[in-house]
C-alpha atoms as a PDB file:
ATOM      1  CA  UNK A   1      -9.471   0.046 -15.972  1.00  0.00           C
ATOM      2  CA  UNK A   2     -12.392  -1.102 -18.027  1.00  0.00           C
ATOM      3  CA  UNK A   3     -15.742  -2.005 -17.069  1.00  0.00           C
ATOM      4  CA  UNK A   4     -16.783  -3.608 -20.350  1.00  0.00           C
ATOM      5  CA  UNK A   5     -17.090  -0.392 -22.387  1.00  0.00           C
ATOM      6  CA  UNK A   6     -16.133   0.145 -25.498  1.00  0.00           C
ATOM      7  CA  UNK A   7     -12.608  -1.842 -26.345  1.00  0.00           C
ATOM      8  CA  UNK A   8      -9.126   0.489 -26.538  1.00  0.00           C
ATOM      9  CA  UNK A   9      -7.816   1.466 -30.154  1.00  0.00           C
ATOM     10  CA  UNK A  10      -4.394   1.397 -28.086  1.00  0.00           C
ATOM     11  CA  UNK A  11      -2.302  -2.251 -27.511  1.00  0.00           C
ATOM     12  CA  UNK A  12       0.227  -2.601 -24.663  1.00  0.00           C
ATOM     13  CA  UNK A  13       3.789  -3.283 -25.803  1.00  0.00           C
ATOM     14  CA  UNK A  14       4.854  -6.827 -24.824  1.00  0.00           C
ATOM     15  CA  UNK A  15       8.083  -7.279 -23.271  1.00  0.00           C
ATOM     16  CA  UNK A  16      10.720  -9.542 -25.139  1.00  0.00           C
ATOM     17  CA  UNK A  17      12.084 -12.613 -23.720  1.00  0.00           C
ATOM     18  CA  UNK A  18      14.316 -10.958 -21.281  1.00  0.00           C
ATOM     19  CA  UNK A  19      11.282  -8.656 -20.101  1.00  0.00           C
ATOM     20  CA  UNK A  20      12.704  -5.465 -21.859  1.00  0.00           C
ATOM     21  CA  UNK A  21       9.698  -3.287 -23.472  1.00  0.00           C
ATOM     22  CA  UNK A  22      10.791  -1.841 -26.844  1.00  0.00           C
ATOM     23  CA  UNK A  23       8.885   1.852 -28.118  1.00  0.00           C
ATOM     24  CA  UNK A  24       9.510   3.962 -30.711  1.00  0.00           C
ATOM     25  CA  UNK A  25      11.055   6.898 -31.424  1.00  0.00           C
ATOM     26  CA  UNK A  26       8.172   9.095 -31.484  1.00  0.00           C
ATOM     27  CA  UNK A  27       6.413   7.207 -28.110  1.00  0.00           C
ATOM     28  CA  UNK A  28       9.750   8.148 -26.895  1.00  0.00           C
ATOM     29  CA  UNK A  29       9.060  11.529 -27.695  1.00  0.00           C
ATOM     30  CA  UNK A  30       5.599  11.502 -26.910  1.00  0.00           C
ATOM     31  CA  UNK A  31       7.089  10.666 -23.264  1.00  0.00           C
ATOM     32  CA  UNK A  32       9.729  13.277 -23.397  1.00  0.00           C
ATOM     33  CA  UNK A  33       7.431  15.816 -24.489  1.00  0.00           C
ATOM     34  CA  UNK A  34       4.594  14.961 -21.825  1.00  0.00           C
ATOM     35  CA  UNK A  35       6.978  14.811 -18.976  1.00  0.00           C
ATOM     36  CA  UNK A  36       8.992  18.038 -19.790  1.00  0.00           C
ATOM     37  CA  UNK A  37       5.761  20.300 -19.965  1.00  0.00           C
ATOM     38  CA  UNK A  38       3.908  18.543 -16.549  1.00  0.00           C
ATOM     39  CA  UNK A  39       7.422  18.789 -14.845  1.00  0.00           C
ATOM     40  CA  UNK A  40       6.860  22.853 -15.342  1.00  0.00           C
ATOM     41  CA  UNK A  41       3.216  23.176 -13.545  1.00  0.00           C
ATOM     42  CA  UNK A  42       3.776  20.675 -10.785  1.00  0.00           C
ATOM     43  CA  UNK A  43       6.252  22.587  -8.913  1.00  0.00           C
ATOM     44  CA  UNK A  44       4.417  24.345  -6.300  1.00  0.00           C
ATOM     45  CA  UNK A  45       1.386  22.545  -6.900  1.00  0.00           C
ATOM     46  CA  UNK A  46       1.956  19.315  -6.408  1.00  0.00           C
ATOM     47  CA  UNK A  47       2.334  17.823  -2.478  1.00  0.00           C
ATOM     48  CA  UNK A  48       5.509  17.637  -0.916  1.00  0.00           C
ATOM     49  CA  UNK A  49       4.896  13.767  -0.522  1.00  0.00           C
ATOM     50  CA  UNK A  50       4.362  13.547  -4.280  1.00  0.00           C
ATOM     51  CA  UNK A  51       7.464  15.861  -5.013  1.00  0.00           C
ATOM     52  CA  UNK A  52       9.327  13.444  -3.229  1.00  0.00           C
ATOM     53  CA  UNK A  53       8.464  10.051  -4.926  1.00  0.00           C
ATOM     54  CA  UNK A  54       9.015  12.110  -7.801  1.00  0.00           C
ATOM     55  CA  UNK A  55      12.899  12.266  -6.921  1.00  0.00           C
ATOM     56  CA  UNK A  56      12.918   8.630  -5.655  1.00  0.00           C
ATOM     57  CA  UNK A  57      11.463   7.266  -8.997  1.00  0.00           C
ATOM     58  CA  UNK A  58      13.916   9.694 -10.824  1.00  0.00           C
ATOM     59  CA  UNK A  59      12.385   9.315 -13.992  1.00  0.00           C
ATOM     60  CA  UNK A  60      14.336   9.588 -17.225  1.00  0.00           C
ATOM     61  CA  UNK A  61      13.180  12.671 -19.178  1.00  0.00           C
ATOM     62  CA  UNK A  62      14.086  11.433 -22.989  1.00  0.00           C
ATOM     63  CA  UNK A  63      12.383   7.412 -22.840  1.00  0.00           C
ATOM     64  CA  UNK A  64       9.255   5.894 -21.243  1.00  0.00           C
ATOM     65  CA  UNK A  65      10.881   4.204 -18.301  1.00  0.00           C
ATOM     66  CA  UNK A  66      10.975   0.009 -18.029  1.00  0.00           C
ATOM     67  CA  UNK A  67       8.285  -1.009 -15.310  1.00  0.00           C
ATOM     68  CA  UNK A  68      11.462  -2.471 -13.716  1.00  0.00           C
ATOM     69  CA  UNK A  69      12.770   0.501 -12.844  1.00  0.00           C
ATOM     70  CA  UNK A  70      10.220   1.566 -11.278  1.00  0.00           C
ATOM     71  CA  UNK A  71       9.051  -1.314  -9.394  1.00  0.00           C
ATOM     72  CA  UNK A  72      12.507  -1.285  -7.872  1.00  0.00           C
ATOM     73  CA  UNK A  73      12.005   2.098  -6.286  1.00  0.00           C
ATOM     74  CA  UNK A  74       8.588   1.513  -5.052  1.00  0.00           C
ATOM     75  CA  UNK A  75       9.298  -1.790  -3.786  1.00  0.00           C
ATOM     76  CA  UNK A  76      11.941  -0.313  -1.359  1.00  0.00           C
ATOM     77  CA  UNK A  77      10.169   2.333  -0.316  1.00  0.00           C
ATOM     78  CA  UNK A  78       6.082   0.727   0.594  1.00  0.00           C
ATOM     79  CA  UNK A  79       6.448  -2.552  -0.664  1.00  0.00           C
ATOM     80  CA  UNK A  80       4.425  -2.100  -4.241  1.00  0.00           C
ATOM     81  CA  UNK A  81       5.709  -3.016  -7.521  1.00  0.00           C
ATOM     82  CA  UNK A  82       4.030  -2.306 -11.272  1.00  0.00           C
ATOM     83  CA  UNK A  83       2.140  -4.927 -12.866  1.00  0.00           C
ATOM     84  CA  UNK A  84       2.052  -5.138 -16.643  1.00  0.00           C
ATOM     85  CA  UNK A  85      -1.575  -4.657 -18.000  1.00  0.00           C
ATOM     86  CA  UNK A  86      -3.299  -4.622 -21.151  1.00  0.00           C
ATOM     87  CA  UNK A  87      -5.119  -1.115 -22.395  1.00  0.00           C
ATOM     88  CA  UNK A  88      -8.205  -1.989 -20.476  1.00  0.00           C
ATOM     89  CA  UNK A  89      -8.466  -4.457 -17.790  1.00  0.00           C
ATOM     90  CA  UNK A  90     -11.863  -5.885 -15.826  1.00  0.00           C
ATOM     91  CA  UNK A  91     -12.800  -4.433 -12.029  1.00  0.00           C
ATOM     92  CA  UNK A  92     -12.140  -7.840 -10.849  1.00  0.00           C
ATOM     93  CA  UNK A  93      -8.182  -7.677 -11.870  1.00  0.00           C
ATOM     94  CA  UNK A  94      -7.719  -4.196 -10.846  1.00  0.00           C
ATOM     95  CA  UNK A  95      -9.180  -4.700  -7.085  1.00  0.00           C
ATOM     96  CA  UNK A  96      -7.411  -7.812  -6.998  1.00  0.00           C
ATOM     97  CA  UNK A  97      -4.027  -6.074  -8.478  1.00  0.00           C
ATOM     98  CA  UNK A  98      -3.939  -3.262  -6.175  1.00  0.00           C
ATOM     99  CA  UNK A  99      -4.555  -5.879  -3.125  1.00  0.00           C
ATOM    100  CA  UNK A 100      -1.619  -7.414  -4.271  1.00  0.00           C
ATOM    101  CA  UNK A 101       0.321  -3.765  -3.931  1.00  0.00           C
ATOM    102  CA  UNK A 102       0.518  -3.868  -7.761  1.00  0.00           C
ATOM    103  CA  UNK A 103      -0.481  -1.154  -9.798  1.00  0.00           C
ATOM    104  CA  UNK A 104      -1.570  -1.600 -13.034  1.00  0.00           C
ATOM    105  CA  UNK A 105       0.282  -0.072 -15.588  1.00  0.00           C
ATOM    106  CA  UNK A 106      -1.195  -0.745 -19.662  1.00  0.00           C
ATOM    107  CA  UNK A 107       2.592  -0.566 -21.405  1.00  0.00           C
ATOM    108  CA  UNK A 108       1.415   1.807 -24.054  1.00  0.00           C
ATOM    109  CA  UNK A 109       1.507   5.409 -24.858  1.00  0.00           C
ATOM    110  CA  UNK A 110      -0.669   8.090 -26.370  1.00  0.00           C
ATOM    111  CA  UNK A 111      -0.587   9.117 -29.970  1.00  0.00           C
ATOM    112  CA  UNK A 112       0.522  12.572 -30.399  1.00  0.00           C
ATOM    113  CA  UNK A 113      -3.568  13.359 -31.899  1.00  0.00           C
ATOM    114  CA  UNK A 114      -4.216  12.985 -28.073  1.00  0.00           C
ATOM    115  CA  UNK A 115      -1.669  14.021 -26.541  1.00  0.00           C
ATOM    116  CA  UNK A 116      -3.573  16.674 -24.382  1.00  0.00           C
ATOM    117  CA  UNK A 117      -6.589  14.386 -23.519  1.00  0.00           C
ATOM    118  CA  UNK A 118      -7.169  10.712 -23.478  1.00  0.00           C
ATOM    119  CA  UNK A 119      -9.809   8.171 -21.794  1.00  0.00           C
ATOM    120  CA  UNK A 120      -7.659   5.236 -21.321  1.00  0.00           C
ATOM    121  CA  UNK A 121      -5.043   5.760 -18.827  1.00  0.00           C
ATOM    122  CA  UNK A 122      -1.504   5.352 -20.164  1.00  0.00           C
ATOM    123  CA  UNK A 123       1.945   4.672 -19.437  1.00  0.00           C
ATOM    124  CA  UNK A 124       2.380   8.458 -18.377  1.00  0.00           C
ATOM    125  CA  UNK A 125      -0.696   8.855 -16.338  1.00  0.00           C
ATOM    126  CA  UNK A 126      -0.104   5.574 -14.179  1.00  0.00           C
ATOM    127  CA  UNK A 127       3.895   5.896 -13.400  1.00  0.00           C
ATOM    128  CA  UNK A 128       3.972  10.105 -13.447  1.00  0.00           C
ATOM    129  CA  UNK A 129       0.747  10.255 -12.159  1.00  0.00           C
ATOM    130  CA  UNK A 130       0.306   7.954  -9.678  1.00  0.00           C
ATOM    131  CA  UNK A 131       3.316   6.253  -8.962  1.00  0.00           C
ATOM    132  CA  UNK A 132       5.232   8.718  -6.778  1.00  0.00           C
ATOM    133  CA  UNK A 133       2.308   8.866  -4.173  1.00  0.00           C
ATOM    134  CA  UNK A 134       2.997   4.922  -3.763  1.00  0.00           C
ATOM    135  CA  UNK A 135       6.036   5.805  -2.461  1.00  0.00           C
ATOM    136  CA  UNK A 136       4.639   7.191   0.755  1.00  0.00           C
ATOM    137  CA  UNK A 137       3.297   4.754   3.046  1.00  0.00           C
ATOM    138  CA  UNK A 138      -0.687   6.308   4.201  1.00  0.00           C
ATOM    139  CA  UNK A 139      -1.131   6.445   0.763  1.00  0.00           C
ATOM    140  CA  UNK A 140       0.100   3.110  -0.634  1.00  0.00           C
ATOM    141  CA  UNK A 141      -1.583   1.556   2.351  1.00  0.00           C
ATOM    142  CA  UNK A 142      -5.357   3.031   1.393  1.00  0.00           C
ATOM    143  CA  UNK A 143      -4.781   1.994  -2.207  1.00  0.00           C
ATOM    144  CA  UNK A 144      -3.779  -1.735  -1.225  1.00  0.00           C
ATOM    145  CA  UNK A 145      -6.968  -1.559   1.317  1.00  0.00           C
ATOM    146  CA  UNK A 146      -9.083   0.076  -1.552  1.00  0.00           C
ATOM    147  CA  UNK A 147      -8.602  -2.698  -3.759  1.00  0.00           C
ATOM    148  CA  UNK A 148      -8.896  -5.508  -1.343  1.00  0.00           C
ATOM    149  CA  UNK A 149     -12.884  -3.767   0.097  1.00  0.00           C
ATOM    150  CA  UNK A 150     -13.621  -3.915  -3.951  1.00  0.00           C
ATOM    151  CA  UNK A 151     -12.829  -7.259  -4.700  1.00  0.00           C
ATOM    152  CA  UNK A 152     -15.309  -8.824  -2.172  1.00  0.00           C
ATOM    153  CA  UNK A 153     -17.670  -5.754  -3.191  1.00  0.00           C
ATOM    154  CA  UNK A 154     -20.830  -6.160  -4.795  1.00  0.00           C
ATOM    155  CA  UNK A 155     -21.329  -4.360  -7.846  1.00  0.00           C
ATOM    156  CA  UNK A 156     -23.633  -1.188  -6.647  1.00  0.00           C
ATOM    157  CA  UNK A 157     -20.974  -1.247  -4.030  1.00  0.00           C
ATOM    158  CA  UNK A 158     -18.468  -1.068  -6.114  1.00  0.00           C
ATOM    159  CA  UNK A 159     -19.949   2.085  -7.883  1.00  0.00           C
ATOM    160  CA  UNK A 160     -19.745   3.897  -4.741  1.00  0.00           C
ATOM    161  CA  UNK A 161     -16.477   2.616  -3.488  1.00  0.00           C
ATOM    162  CA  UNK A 162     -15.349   4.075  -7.150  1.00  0.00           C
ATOM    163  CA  UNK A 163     -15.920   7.652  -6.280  1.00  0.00           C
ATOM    164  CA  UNK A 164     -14.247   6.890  -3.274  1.00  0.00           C
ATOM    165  CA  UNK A 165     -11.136   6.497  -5.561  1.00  0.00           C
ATOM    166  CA  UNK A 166     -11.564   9.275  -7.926  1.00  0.00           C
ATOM    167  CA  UNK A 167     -12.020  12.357  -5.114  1.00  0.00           C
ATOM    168  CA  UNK A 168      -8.891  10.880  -3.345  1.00  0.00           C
ATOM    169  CA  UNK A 169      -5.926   8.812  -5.683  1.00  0.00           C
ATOM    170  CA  UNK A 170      -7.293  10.435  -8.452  1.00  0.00           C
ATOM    171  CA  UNK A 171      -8.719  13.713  -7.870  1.00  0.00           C
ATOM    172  CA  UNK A 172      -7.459  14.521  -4.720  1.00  0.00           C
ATOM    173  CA  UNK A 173      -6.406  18.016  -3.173  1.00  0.00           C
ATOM    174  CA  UNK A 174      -4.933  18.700   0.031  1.00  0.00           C
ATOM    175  CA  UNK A 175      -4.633  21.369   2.879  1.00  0.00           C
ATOM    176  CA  UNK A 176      -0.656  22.230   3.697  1.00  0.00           C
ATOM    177  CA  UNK A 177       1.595  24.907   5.943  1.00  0.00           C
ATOM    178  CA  UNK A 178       1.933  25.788   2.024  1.00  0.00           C
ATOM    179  CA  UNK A 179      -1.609  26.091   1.237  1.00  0.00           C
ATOM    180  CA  UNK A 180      -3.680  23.904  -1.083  1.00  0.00           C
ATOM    181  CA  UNK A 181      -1.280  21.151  -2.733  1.00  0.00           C
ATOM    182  CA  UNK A 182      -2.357  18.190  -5.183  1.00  0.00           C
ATOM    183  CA  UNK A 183      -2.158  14.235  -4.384  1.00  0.00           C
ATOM    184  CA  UNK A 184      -4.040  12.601  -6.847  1.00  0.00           C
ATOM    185  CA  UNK A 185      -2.884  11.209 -10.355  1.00  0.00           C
ATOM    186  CA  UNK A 186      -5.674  12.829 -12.202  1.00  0.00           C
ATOM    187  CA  UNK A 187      -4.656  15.985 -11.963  1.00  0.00           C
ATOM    188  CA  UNK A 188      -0.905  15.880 -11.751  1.00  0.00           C
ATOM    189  CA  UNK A 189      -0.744  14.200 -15.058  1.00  0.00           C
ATOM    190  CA  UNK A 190      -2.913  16.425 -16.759  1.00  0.00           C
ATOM    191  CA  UNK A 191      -1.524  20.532 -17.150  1.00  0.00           C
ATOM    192  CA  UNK A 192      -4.584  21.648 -17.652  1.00  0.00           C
ATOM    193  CA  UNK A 193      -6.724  20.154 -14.546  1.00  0.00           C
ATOM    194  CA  UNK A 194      -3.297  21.239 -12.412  1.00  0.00           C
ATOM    195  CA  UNK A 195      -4.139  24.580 -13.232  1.00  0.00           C
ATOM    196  CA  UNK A 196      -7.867  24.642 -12.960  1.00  0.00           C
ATOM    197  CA  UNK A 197      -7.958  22.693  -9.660  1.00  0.00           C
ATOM    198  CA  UNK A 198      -6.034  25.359  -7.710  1.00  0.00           C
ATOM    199  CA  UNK A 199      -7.901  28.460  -9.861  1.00  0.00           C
ATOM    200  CA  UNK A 200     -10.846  29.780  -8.310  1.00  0.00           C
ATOM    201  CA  UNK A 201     -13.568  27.772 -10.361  1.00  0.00           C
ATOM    202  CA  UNK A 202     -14.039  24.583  -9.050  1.00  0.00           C
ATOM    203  CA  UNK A 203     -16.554  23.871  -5.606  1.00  0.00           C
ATOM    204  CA  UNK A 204     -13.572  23.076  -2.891  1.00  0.00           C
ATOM    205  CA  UNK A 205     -15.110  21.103   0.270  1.00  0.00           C
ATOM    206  CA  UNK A 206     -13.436  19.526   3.116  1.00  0.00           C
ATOM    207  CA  UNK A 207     -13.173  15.417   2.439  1.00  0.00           C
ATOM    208  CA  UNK A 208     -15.717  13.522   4.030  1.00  0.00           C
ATOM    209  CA  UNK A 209     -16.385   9.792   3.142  1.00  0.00           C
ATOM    210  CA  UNK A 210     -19.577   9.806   2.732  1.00  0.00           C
ATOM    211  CA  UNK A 211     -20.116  12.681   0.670  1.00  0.00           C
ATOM    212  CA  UNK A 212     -17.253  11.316  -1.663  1.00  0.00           C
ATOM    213  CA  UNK A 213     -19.037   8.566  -1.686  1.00  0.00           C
ATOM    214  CA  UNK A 214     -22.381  10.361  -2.456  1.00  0.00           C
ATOM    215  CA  UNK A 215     -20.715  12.515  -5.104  1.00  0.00           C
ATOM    216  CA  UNK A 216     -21.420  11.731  -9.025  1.00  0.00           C
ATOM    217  CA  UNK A 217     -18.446  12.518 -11.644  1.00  0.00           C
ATOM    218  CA  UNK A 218     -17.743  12.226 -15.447  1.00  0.00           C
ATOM    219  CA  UNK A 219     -14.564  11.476 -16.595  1.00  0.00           C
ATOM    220  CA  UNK A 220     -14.344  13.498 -19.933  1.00  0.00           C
ATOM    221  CA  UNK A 221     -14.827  16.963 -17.744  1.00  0.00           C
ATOM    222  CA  UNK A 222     -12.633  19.248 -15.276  1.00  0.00           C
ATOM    223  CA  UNK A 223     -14.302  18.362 -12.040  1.00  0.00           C
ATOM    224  CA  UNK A 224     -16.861  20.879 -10.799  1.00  0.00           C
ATOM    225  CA  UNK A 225     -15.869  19.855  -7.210  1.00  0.00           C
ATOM    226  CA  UNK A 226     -12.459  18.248  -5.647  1.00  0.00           C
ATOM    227  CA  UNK A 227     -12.245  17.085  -1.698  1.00  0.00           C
ATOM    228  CA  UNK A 228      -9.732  18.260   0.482  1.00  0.00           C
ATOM    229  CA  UNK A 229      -7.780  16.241   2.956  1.00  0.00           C
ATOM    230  CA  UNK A 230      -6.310  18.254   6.170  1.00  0.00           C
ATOM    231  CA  UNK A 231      -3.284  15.483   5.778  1.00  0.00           C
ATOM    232  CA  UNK A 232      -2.471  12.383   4.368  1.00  0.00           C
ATOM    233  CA  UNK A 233      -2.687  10.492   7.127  1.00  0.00           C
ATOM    234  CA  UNK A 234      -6.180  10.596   6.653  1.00  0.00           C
ATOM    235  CA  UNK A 235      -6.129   7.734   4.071  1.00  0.00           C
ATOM    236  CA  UNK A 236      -4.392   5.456   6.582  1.00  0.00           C
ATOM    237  CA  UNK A 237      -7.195   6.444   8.776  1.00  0.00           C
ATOM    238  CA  UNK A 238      -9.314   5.408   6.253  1.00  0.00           C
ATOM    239  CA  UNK A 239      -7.780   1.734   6.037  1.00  0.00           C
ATOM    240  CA  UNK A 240      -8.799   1.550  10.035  1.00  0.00           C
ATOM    241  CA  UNK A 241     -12.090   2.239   9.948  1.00  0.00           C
ATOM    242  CA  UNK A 242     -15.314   0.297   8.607  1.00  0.00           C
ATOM    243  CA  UNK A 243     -15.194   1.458   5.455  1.00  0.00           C
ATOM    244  CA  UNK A 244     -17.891  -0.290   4.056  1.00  0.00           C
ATOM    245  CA  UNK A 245     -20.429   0.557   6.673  1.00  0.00           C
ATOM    246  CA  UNK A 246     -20.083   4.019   5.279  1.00  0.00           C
ATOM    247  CA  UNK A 247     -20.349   2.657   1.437  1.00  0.00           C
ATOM    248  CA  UNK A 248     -23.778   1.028   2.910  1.00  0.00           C
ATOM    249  CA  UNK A 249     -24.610   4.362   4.356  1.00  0.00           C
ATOM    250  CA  UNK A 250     -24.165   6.074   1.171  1.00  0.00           C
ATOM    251  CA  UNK A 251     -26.116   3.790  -0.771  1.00  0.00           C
ATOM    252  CA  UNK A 252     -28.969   3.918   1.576  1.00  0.00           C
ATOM    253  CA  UNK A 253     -28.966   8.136   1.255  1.00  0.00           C
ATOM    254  CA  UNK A 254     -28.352   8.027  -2.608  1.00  0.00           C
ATOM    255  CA  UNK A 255     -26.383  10.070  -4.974  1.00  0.00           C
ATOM    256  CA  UNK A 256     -25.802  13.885  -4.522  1.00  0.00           C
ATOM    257  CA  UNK A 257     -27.338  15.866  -7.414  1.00  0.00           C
ATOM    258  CA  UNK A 258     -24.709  15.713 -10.458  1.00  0.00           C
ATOM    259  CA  UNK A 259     -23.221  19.205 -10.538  1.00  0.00           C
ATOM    260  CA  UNK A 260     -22.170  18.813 -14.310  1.00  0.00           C
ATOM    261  CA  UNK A 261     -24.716  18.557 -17.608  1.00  0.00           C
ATOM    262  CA  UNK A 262     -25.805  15.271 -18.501  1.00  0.00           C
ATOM    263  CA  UNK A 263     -23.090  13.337 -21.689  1.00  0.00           C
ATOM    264  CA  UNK A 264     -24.849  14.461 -24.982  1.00  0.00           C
ATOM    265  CA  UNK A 265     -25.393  11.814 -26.979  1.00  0.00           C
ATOM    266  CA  UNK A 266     -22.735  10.097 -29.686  1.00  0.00           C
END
């Protein structure tokens, strides 16, 4: 998702006439490689919700999957389907998008000179990442309700309603009978934040709305601090409250102190 920063190096693939995506051998690889190592740290880490949608999607392990594919699975299961996007799109497509239940999904993937770290979500990020939590139905629900609150947002509210989304589809941890389990995309598509999220470094406090709201982040850093749900079903309580009475109550108490350095400059 872009908010008019800096344009992508990266262009989606377009589809040819019959909608089939063609990729290389080597974005092939790229996928094969990427999927094989996150498929070894996700195990008994990841949620039992998101281990799940994980089987349902049954990914193939040697080729980036068609968006077809995995539209079919998702729209069985909560109703969503993928929506082709380009590397980066505007705020106003993504809220209305995920109102829609369609995710976005830019149809390209990393280079191998990035393979451990990239700004842009890609292809692996969006459907490893975040598409098996669509399959369960509190979650798909508070994504479909997050982007319908943004699109008639204003833009300051938008800012806030954003760290709303990265502390829960993106950075989100949870409480289990297990113990502490991931949810969000963020970290289940990156090894190293899988790791680091569950180690003994980062802040861990339970989730409250308005202090994820509060809360400022940086997207080129580990988080210093993740929020923890007690369940999912938390989210779908989420979609049945007035959430943007709590957005206005967050603006009117103001940002947290950031608990990171400030970006040096390019």
């Amino acid at each position: 998702m872009s908010s008019g920063k800096k344009p992508s190096k990266y262009v989606a693939r377009e589809p040819d006439a019959n909608g089939f995506i063609e990729y290389t051998e080597l974005e092939h690889d790229t996928w094969r490689r990427l999927i094989e190592r996150q498929l070894e740290v996700v195990p008994g880490r990841a949620c039992d919700e998101y281990l799940h949608g994980l089987d349902l999607l049954d990914l193939p392990r040697d080729r980036i999957p068609q968006l077809a594919e995995v539209s079919d699975v998702l729209r069985r299961e909560t109703g969503w389907e993928c929506a082709r996007v380009p590397a980066l799109i505007g705020f106003e497509t993504f809220f209305r998008l995920l109102s829609e239940r369609k995710f976005p999904v830019a149809t390209f993937i990393r280079t191998p000179e990035e393979f451990d770290y990239l700004q842009e979500p890609d292809i692996f990020h969006e459907i490893f990442g975040h598409c098996a939590m669509l399959t369960n139905p509190a979650f798909a629900n508070f994504t479909q309700k997050y982007g319908e609150l943004g699109l008639k947002a204003s833009p300051k509210e938008r800012a806030y309603l954003a760290r709303l989304y990265w502390f829960t589809v993106e950075f989100g941890l949870m409480n289990t009978s297990d113990g502490l389990r991931i949810y969000g995309g963020g970290i289940l598509s990156s090894p190293k934040e899988t790791l680091y999220a569950l180690s003994d470094a980062p802040v861990r406090a339970p989730f409250e709305v308005v202090d994820a709201l509060r809360t400022p982040y940086r997207i080129d850093i580990v988080q210093p601090i993740y929020y923890v749900l007690d369940d999912l079903e938390t989210l779908q309580q989420l979609t049945e409250i007035d959430l943007m009475a709590r957005v206005r109550e967050a603006i009117a108490a103001g940002l947290y102190e950031p608990m990171f350095p400030p970006k040096e400059a390019a």
